[in-house]
C-alpha atoms as a PDB file:
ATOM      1  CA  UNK A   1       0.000   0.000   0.000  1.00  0.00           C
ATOM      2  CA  UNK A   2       2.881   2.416   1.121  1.00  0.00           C
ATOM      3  CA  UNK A   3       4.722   1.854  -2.397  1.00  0.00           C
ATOM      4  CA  UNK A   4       1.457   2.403  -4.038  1.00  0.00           C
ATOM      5  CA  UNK A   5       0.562   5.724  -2.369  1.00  0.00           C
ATOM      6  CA  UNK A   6       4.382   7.034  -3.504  1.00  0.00           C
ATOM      7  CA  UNK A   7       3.890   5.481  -6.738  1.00  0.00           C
ATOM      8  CA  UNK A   8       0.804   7.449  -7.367  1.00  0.00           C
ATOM      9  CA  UNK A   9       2.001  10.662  -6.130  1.00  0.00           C
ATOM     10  CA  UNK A  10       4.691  10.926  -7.768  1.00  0.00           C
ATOM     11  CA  UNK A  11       3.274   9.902 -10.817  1.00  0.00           C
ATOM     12  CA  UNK A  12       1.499  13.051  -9.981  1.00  0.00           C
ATOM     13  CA  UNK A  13       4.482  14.771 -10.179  1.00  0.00           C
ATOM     14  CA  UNK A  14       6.540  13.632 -12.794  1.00  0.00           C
ATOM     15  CA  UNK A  15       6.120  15.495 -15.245  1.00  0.00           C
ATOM     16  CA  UNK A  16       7.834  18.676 -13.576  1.00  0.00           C
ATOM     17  CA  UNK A  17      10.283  17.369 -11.150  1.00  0.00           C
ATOM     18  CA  UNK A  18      11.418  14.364 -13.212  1.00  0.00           C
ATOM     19  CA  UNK A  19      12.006  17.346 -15.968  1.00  0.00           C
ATOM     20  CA  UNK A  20      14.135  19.107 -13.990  1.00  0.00           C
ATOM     21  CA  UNK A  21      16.099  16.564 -11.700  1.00  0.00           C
ATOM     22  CA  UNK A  22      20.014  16.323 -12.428  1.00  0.00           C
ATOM     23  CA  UNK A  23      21.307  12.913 -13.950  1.00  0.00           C
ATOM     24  CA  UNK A  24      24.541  10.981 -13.701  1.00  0.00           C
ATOM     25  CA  UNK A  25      24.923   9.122 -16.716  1.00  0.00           C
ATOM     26  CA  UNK A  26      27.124   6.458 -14.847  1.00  0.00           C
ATOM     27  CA  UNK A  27      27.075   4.205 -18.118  1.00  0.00           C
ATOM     28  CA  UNK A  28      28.318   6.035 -21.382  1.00  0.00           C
ATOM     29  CA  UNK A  29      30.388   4.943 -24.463  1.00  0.00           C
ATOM     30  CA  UNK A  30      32.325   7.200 -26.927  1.00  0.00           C
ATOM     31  CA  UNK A  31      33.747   5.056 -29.376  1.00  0.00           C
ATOM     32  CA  UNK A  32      35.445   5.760 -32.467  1.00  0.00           C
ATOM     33  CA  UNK A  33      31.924   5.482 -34.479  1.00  0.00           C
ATOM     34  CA  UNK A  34      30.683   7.814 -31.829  1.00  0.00           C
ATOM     35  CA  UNK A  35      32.782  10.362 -32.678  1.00  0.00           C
ATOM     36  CA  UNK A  36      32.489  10.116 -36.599  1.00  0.00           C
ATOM     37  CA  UNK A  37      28.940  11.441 -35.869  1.00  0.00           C
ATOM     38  CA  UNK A  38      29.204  13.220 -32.852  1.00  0.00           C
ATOM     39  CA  UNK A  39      32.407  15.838 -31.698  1.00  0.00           C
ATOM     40  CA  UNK A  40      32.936  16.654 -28.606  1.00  0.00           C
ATOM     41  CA  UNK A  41      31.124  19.312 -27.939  1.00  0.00           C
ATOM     42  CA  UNK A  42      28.225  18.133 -29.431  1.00  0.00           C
ATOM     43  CA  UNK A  43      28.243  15.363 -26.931  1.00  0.00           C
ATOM     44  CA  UNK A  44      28.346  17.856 -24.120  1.00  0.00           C
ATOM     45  CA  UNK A  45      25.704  19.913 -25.669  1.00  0.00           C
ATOM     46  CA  UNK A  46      23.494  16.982 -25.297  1.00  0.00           C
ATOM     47  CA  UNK A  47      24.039  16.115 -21.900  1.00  0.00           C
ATOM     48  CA  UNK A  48      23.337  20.036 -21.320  1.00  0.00           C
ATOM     49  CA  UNK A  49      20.380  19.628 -22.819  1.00  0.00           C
ATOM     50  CA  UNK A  50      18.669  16.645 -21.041  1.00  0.00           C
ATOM     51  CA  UNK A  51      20.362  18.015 -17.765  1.00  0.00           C
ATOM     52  CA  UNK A  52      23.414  15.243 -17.142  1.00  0.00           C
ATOM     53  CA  UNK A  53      25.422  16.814 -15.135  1.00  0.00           C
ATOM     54  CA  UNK A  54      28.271  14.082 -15.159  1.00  0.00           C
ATOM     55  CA  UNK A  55      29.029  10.880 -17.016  1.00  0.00           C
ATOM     56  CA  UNK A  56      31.321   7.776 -16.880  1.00  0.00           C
ATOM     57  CA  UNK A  57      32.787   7.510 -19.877  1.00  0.00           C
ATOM     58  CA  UNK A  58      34.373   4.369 -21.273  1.00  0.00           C
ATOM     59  CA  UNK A  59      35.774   4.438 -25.386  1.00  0.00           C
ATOM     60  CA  UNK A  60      37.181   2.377 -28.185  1.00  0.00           C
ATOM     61  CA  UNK A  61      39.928   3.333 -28.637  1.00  0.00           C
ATOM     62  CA  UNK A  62      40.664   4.269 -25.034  1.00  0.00           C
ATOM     63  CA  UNK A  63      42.262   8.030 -25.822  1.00  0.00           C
ATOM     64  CA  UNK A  64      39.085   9.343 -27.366  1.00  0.00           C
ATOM     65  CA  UNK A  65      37.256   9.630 -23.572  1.00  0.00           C
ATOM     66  CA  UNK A  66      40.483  12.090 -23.021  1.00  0.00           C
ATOM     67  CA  UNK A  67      39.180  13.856 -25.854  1.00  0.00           C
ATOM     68  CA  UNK A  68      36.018  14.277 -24.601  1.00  0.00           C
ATOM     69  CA  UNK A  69      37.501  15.367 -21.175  1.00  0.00           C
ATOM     70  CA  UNK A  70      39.174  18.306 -22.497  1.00  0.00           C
ATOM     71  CA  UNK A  71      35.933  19.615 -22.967  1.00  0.00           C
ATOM     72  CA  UNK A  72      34.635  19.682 -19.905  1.00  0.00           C
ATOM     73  CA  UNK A  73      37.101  18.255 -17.484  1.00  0.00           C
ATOM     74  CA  UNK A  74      35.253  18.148 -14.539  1.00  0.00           C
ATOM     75  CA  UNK A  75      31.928  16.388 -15.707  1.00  0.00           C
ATOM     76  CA  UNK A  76      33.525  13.637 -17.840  1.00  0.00           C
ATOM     77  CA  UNK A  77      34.512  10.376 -15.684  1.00  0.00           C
ATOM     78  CA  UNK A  78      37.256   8.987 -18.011  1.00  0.00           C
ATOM     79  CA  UNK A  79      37.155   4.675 -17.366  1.00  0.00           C
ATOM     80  CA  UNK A  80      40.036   3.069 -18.763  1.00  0.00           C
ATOM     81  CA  UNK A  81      38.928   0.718 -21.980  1.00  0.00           C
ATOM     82  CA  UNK A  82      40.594  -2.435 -22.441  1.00  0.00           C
ATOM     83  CA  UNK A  83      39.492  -2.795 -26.234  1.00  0.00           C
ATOM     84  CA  UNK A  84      41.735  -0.998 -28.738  1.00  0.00           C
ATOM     85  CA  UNK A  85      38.992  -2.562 -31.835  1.00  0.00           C
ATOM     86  CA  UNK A  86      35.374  -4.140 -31.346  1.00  0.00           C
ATOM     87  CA  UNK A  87      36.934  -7.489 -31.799  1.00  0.00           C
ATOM     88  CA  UNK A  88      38.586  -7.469 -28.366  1.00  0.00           C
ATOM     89  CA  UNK A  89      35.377  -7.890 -26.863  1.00  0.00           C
ATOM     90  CA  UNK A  90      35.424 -11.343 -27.422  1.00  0.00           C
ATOM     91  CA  UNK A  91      39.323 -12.392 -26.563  1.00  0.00           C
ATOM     92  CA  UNK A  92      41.047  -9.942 -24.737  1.00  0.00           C
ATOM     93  CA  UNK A  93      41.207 -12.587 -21.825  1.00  0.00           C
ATOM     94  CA  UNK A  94      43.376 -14.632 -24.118  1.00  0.00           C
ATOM     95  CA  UNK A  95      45.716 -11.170 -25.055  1.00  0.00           C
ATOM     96  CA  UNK A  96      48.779 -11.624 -22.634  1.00  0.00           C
ATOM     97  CA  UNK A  97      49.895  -8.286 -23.727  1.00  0.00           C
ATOM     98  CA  UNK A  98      46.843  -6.472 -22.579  1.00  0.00           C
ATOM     99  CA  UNK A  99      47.628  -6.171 -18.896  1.00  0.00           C
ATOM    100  CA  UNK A 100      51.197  -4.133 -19.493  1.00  0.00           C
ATOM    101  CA  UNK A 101      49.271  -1.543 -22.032  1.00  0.00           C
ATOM    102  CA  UNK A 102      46.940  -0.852 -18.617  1.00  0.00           C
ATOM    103  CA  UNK A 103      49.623  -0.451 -16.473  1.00  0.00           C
ATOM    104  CA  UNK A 104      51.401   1.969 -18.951  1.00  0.00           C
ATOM    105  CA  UNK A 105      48.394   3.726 -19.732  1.00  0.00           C
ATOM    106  CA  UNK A 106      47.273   3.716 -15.867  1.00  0.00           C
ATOM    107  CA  UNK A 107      50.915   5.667 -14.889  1.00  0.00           C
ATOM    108  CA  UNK A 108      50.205   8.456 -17.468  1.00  0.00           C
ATOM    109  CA  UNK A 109      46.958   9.457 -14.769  1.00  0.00           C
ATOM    110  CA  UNK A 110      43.585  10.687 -14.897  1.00  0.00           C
ATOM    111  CA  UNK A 111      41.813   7.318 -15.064  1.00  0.00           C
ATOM    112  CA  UNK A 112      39.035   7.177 -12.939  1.00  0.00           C
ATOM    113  CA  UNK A 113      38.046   3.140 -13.182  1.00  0.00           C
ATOM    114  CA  UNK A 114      38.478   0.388 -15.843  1.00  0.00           C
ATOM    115  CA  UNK A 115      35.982  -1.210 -17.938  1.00  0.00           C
ATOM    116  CA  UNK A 116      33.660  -2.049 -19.652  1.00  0.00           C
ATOM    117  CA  UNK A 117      34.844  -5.569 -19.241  1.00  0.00           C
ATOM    118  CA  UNK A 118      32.929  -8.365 -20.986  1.00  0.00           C
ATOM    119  CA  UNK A 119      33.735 -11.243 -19.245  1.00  0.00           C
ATOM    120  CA  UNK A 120      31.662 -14.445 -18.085  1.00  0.00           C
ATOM    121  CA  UNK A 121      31.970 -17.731 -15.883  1.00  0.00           C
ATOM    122  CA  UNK A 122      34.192 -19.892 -18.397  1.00  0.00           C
ATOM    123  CA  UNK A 123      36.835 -17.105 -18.569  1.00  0.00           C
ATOM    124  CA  UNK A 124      36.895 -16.065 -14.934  1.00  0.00           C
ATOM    125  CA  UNK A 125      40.283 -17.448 -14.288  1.00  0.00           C
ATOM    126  CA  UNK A 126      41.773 -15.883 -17.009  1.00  0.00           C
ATOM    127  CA  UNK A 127      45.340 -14.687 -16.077  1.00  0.00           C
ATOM    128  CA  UNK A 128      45.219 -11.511 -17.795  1.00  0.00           C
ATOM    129  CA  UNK A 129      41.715 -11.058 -15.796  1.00  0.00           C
ATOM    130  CA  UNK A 130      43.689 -11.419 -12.727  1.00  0.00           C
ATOM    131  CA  UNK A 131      46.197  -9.095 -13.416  1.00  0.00           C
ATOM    132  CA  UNK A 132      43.801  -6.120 -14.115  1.00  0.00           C
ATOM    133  CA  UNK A 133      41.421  -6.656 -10.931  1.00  0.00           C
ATOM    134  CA  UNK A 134      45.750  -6.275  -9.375  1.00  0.00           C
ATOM    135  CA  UNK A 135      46.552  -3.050 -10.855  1.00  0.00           C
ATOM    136  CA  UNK A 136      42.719  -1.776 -10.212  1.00  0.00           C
ATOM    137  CA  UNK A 137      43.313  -2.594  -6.289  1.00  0.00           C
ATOM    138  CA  UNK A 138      47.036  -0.983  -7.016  1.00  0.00           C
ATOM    139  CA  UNK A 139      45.373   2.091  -8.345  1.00  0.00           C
ATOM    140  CA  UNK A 140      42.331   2.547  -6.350  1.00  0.00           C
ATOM    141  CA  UNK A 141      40.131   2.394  -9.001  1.00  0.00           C
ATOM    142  CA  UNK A 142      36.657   0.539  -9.629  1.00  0.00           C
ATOM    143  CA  UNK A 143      36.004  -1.954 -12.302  1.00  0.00           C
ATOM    144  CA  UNK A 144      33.061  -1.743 -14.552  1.00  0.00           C
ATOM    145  CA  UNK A 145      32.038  -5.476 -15.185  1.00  0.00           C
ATOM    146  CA  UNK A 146      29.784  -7.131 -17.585  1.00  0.00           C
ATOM    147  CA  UNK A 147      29.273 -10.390 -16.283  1.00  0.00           C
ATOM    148  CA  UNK A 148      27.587 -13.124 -14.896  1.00  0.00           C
ATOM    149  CA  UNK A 149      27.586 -14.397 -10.931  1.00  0.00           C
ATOM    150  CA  UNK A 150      30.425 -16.878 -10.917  1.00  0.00           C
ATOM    151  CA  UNK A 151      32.818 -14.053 -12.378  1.00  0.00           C
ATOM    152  CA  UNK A 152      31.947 -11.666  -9.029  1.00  0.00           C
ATOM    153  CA  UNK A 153      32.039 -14.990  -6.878  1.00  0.00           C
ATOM    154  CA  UNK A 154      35.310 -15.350  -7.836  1.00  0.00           C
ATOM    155  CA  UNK A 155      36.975 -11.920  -7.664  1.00  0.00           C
ATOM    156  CA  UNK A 156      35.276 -11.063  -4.250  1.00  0.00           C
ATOM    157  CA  UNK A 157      37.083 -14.445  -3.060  1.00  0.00           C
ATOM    158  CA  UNK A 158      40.677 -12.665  -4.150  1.00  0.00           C
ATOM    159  CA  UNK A 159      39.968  -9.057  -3.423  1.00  0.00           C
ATOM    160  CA  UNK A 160      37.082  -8.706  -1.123  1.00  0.00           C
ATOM    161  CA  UNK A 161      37.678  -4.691  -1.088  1.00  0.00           C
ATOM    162  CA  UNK A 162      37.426  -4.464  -4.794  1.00  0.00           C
ATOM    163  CA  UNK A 163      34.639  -1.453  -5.698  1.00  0.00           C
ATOM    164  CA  UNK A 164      32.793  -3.323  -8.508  1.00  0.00           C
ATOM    165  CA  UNK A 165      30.009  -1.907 -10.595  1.00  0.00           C
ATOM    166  CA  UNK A 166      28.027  -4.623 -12.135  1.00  0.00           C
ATOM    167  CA  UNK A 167      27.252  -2.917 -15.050  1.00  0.00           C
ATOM    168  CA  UNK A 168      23.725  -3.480 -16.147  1.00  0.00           C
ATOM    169  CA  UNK A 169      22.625  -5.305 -12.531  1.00  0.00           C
ATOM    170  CA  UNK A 170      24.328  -8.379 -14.253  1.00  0.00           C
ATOM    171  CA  UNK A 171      23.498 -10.924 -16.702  1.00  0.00           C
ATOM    172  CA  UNK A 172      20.727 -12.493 -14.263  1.00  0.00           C
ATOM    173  CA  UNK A 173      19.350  -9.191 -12.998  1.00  0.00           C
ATOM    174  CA  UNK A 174      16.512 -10.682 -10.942  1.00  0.00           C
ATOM    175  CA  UNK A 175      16.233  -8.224  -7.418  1.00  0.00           C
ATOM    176  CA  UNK A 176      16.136 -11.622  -5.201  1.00  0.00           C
ATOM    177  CA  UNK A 177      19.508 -12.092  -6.739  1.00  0.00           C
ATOM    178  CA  UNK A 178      20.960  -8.882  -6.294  1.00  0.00           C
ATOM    179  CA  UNK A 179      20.169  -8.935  -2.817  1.00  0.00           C
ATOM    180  CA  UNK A 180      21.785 -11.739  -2.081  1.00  0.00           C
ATOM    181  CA  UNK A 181      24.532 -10.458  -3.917  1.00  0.00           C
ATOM    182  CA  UNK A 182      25.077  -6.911  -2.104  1.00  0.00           C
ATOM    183  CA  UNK A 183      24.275  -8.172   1.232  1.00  0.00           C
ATOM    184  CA  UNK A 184      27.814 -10.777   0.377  1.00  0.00           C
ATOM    185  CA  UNK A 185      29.824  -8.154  -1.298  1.00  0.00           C
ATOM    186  CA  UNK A 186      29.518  -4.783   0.570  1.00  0.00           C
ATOM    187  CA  UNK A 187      31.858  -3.180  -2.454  1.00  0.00           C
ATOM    188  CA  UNK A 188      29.727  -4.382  -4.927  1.00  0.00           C
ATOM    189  CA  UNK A 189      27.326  -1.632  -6.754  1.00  0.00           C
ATOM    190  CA  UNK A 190      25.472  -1.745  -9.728  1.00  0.00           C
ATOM    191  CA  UNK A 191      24.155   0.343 -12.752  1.00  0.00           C
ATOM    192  CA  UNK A 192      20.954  -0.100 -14.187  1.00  0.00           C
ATOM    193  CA  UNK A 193      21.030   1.121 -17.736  1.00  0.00           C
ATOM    194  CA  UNK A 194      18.990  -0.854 -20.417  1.00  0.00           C
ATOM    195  CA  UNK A 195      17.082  -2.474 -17.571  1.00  0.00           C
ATOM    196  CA  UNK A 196      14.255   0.276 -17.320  1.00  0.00           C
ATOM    197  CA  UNK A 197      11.651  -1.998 -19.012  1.00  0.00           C
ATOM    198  CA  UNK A 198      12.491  -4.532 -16.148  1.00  0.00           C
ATOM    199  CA  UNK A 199      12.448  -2.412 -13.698  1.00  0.00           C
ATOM    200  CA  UNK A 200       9.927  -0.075 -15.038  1.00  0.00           C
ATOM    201  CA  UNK A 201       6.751  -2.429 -17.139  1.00  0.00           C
ATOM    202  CA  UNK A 202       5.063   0.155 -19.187  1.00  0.00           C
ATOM    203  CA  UNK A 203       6.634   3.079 -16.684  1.00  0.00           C
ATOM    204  CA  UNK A 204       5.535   1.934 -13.371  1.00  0.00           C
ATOM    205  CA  UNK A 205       8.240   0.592 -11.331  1.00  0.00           C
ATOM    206  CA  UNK A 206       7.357  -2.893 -10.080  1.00  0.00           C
ATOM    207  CA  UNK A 207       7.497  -4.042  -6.368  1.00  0.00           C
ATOM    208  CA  UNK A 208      10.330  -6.231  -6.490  1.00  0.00           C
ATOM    209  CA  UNK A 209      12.639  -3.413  -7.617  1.00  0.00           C
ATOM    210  CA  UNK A 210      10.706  -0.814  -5.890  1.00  0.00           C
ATOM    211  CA  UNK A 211      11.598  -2.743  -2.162  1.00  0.00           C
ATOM    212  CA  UNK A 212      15.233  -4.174  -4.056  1.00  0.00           C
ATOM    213  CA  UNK A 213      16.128  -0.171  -4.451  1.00  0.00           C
ATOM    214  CA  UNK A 214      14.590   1.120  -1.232  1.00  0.00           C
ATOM    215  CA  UNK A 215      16.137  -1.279   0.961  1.00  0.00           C
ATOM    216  CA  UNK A 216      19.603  -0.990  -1.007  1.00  0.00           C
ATOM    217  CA  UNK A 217      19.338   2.864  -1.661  1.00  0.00           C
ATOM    218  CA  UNK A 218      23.367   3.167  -1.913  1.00  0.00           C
ATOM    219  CA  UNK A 219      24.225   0.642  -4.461  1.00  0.00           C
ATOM    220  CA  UNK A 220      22.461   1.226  -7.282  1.00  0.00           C
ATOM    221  CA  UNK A 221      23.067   4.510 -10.128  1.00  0.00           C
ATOM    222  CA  UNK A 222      21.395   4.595 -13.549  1.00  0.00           C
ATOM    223  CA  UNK A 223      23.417   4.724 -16.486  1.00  0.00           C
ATOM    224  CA  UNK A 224      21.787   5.437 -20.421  1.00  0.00           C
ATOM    225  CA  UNK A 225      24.436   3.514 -22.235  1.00  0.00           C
ATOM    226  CA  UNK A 226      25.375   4.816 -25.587  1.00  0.00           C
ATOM    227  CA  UNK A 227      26.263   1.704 -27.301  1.00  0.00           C
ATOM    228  CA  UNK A 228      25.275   2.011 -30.796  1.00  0.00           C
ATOM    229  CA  UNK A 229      24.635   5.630 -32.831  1.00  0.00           C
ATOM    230  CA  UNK A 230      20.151   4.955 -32.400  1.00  0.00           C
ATOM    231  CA  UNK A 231      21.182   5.110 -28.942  1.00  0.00           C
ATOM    232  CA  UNK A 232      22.651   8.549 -28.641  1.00  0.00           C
ATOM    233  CA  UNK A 233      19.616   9.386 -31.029  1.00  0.00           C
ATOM    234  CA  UNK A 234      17.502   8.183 -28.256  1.00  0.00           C
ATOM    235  CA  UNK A 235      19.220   9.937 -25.476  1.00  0.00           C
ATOM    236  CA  UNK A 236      16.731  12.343 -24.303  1.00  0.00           C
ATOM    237  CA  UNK A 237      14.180   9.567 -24.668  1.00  0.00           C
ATOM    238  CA  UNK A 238      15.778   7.033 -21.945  1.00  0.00           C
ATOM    239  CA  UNK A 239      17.461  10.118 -19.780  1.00  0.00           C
ATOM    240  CA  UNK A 240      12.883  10.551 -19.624  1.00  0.00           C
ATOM    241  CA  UNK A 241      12.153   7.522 -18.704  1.00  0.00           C
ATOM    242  CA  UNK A 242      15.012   7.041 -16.031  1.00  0.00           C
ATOM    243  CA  UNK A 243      13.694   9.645 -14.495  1.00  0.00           C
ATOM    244  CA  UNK A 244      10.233   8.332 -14.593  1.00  0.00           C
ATOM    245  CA  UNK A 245      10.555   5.468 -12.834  1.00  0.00           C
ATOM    246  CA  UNK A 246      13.021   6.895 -10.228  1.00  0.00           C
ATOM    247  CA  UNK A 247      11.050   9.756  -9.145  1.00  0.00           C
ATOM    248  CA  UNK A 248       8.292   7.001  -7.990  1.00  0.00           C
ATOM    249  CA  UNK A 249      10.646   6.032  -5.310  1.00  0.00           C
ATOM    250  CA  UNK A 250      11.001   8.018  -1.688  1.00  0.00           C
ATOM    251  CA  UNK A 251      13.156  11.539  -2.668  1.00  0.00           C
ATOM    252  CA  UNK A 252      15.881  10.657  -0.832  1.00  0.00           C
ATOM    253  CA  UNK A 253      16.690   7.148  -2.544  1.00  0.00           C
ATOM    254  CA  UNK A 254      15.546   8.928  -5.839  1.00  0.00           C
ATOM    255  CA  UNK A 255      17.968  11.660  -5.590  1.00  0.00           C
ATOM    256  CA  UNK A 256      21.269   8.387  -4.932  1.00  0.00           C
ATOM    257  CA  UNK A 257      20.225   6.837  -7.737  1.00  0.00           C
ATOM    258  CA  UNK A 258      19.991   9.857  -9.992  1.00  0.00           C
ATOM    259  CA  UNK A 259      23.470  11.483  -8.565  1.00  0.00           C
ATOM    260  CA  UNK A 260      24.599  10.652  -5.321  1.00  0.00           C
ATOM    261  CA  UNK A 261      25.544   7.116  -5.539  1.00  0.00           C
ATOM    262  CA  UNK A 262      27.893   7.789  -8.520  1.00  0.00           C
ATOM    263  CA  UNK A 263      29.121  11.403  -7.352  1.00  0.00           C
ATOM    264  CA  UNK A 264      30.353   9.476  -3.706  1.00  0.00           C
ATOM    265  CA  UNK A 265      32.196   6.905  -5.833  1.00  0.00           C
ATOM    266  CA  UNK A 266      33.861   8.778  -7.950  1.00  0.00           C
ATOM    267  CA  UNK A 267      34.409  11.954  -5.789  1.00  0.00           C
ATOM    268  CA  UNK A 268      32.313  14.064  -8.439  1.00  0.00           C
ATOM    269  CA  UNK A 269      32.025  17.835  -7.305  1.00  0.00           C
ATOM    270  CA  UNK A 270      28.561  18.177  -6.337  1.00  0.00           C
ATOM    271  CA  UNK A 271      27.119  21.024  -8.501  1.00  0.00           C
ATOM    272  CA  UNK A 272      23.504  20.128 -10.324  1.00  0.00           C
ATOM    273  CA  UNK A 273      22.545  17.785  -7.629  1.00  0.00           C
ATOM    274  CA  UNK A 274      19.723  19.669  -6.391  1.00  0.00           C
ATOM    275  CA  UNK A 275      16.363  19.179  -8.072  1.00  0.00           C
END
């Protein structure tokens, strides 16, 4: 009953409050197809104009996010990508070479994290894997995994400390799941981009996420994931829908998932997070 009071009311209110509340794209790509189409500063003229006030930015190649930061250095998140083509996606657990390149690219600076890595259960002992969750506890830094269960199984059993974002809530993104999973890992978090029609059936957020997100209010950010050219087409589209479903939960966990969860982890300065 309590959800579906909140869920009405702020249905209510959506359509001025969700307008105007600040979003931290924690989930964006800027890959070399990306930028054929869309230069820098036309990228930060369209998080100006759906009101993103920062984003995590992963690329392919890895120096265009750099590019992209020299716009506007203090709202782009640079991650560290591990794929120098699209091809990489598929074997860069097999590419010995891979881990020096990260450590020589991680001593030049800036890097905030490393990902995204696509990596699943038969590849989680990977050598090179190891190596990279090393130099990300070496660094500081989180990683930004796409993966399944056995893959966070087994790096919380090495590096227990490790801040992980699960990028997409997983490859099994069922809430039961997830809350079994953040109550084991306390550095584990999670991003929720492309999941909004899970979360969110025909823009009303269901009650298994709605109790999932209110009893885990720290561990969870939203994330619009650029990963093809429609998608940056659709960005004003999904940023609208995010903030549908979000402003249906209580203001404070709305207002963590929209900024504050992703400004804490990455130290973000805190301008735009009002609503």
């Amino acid at each position: 009953m309590i959800k579906a009071l909140s869920c009405c009311l702020a249905l209510l209110l959506s359509c001025n409050a969700a307008a105007a509340a600040k979003l931290f794209d924690a989930h964006m790509h800027y890959n070399a197809t990306d930028a054929a189409h869309y230069p820098p500063e036309q990228i930060i003229a369209i998080m100006d104009r759906y009101d993103v006030s920062h984003a995590v930015v992963t690329s392919n190649p890895p120096d265009l996010v750099k590019q992209l930061q020299l716009y506007s250095p203090e709202r782009i998140i640079p991650l560290l990508g591990v794929y120098e083509n699209p091809g990489d996606k598929e074997n860069w657990t097999q590419d010995s070479s891979l881990p020096a390149r990260i450590e020589e690219q991680l001593k030049e600076g800036g890097w905030q994290g490393i990902g995204e890595l696509h990596l699943f259960a038969d590849d989680r002992h990977s050598p090179v894997f190891y190596r990279i969750i090393e130099l990300a506890g070496q660094y500081r830094i989180p990683l930004l995994l796409h993966t399944d269960p056995a893959v966070i199984d087994t790096l919380y059993e090495i590096v227990p400390d490790q801040p992980v974002i699960w990028a997409h809530a997983g490859s099994f993104p069922y809430p039961d799941l997830l809350a079994d999973y953040l109550r084991r890992y306390p550095a584990l978090s999670a991003d929720l981009s492309v999941r909004d029609e899970r979360i969110a059936p025909d823009g009303v957020i269901s009650d298994a996420w709605y109790e999932l997100l209110i009893t885990h209010p720290d561990r969870f950010m939203v994330g619009i994931d650029t990963f093809s050219l429609s998608r940056w087409r659709e960005y004003g589209e999904v940023a609208r829908r995010i903030r549908q479903w979000v402003k249906q939960l209580p203001e404070e966990t709305a207002s963590k998932l929209l900024y504050g969860n992703a400004a804490a982890l990455f130290n973000a300065k805190a301008e735009g997070s009002q609503y």
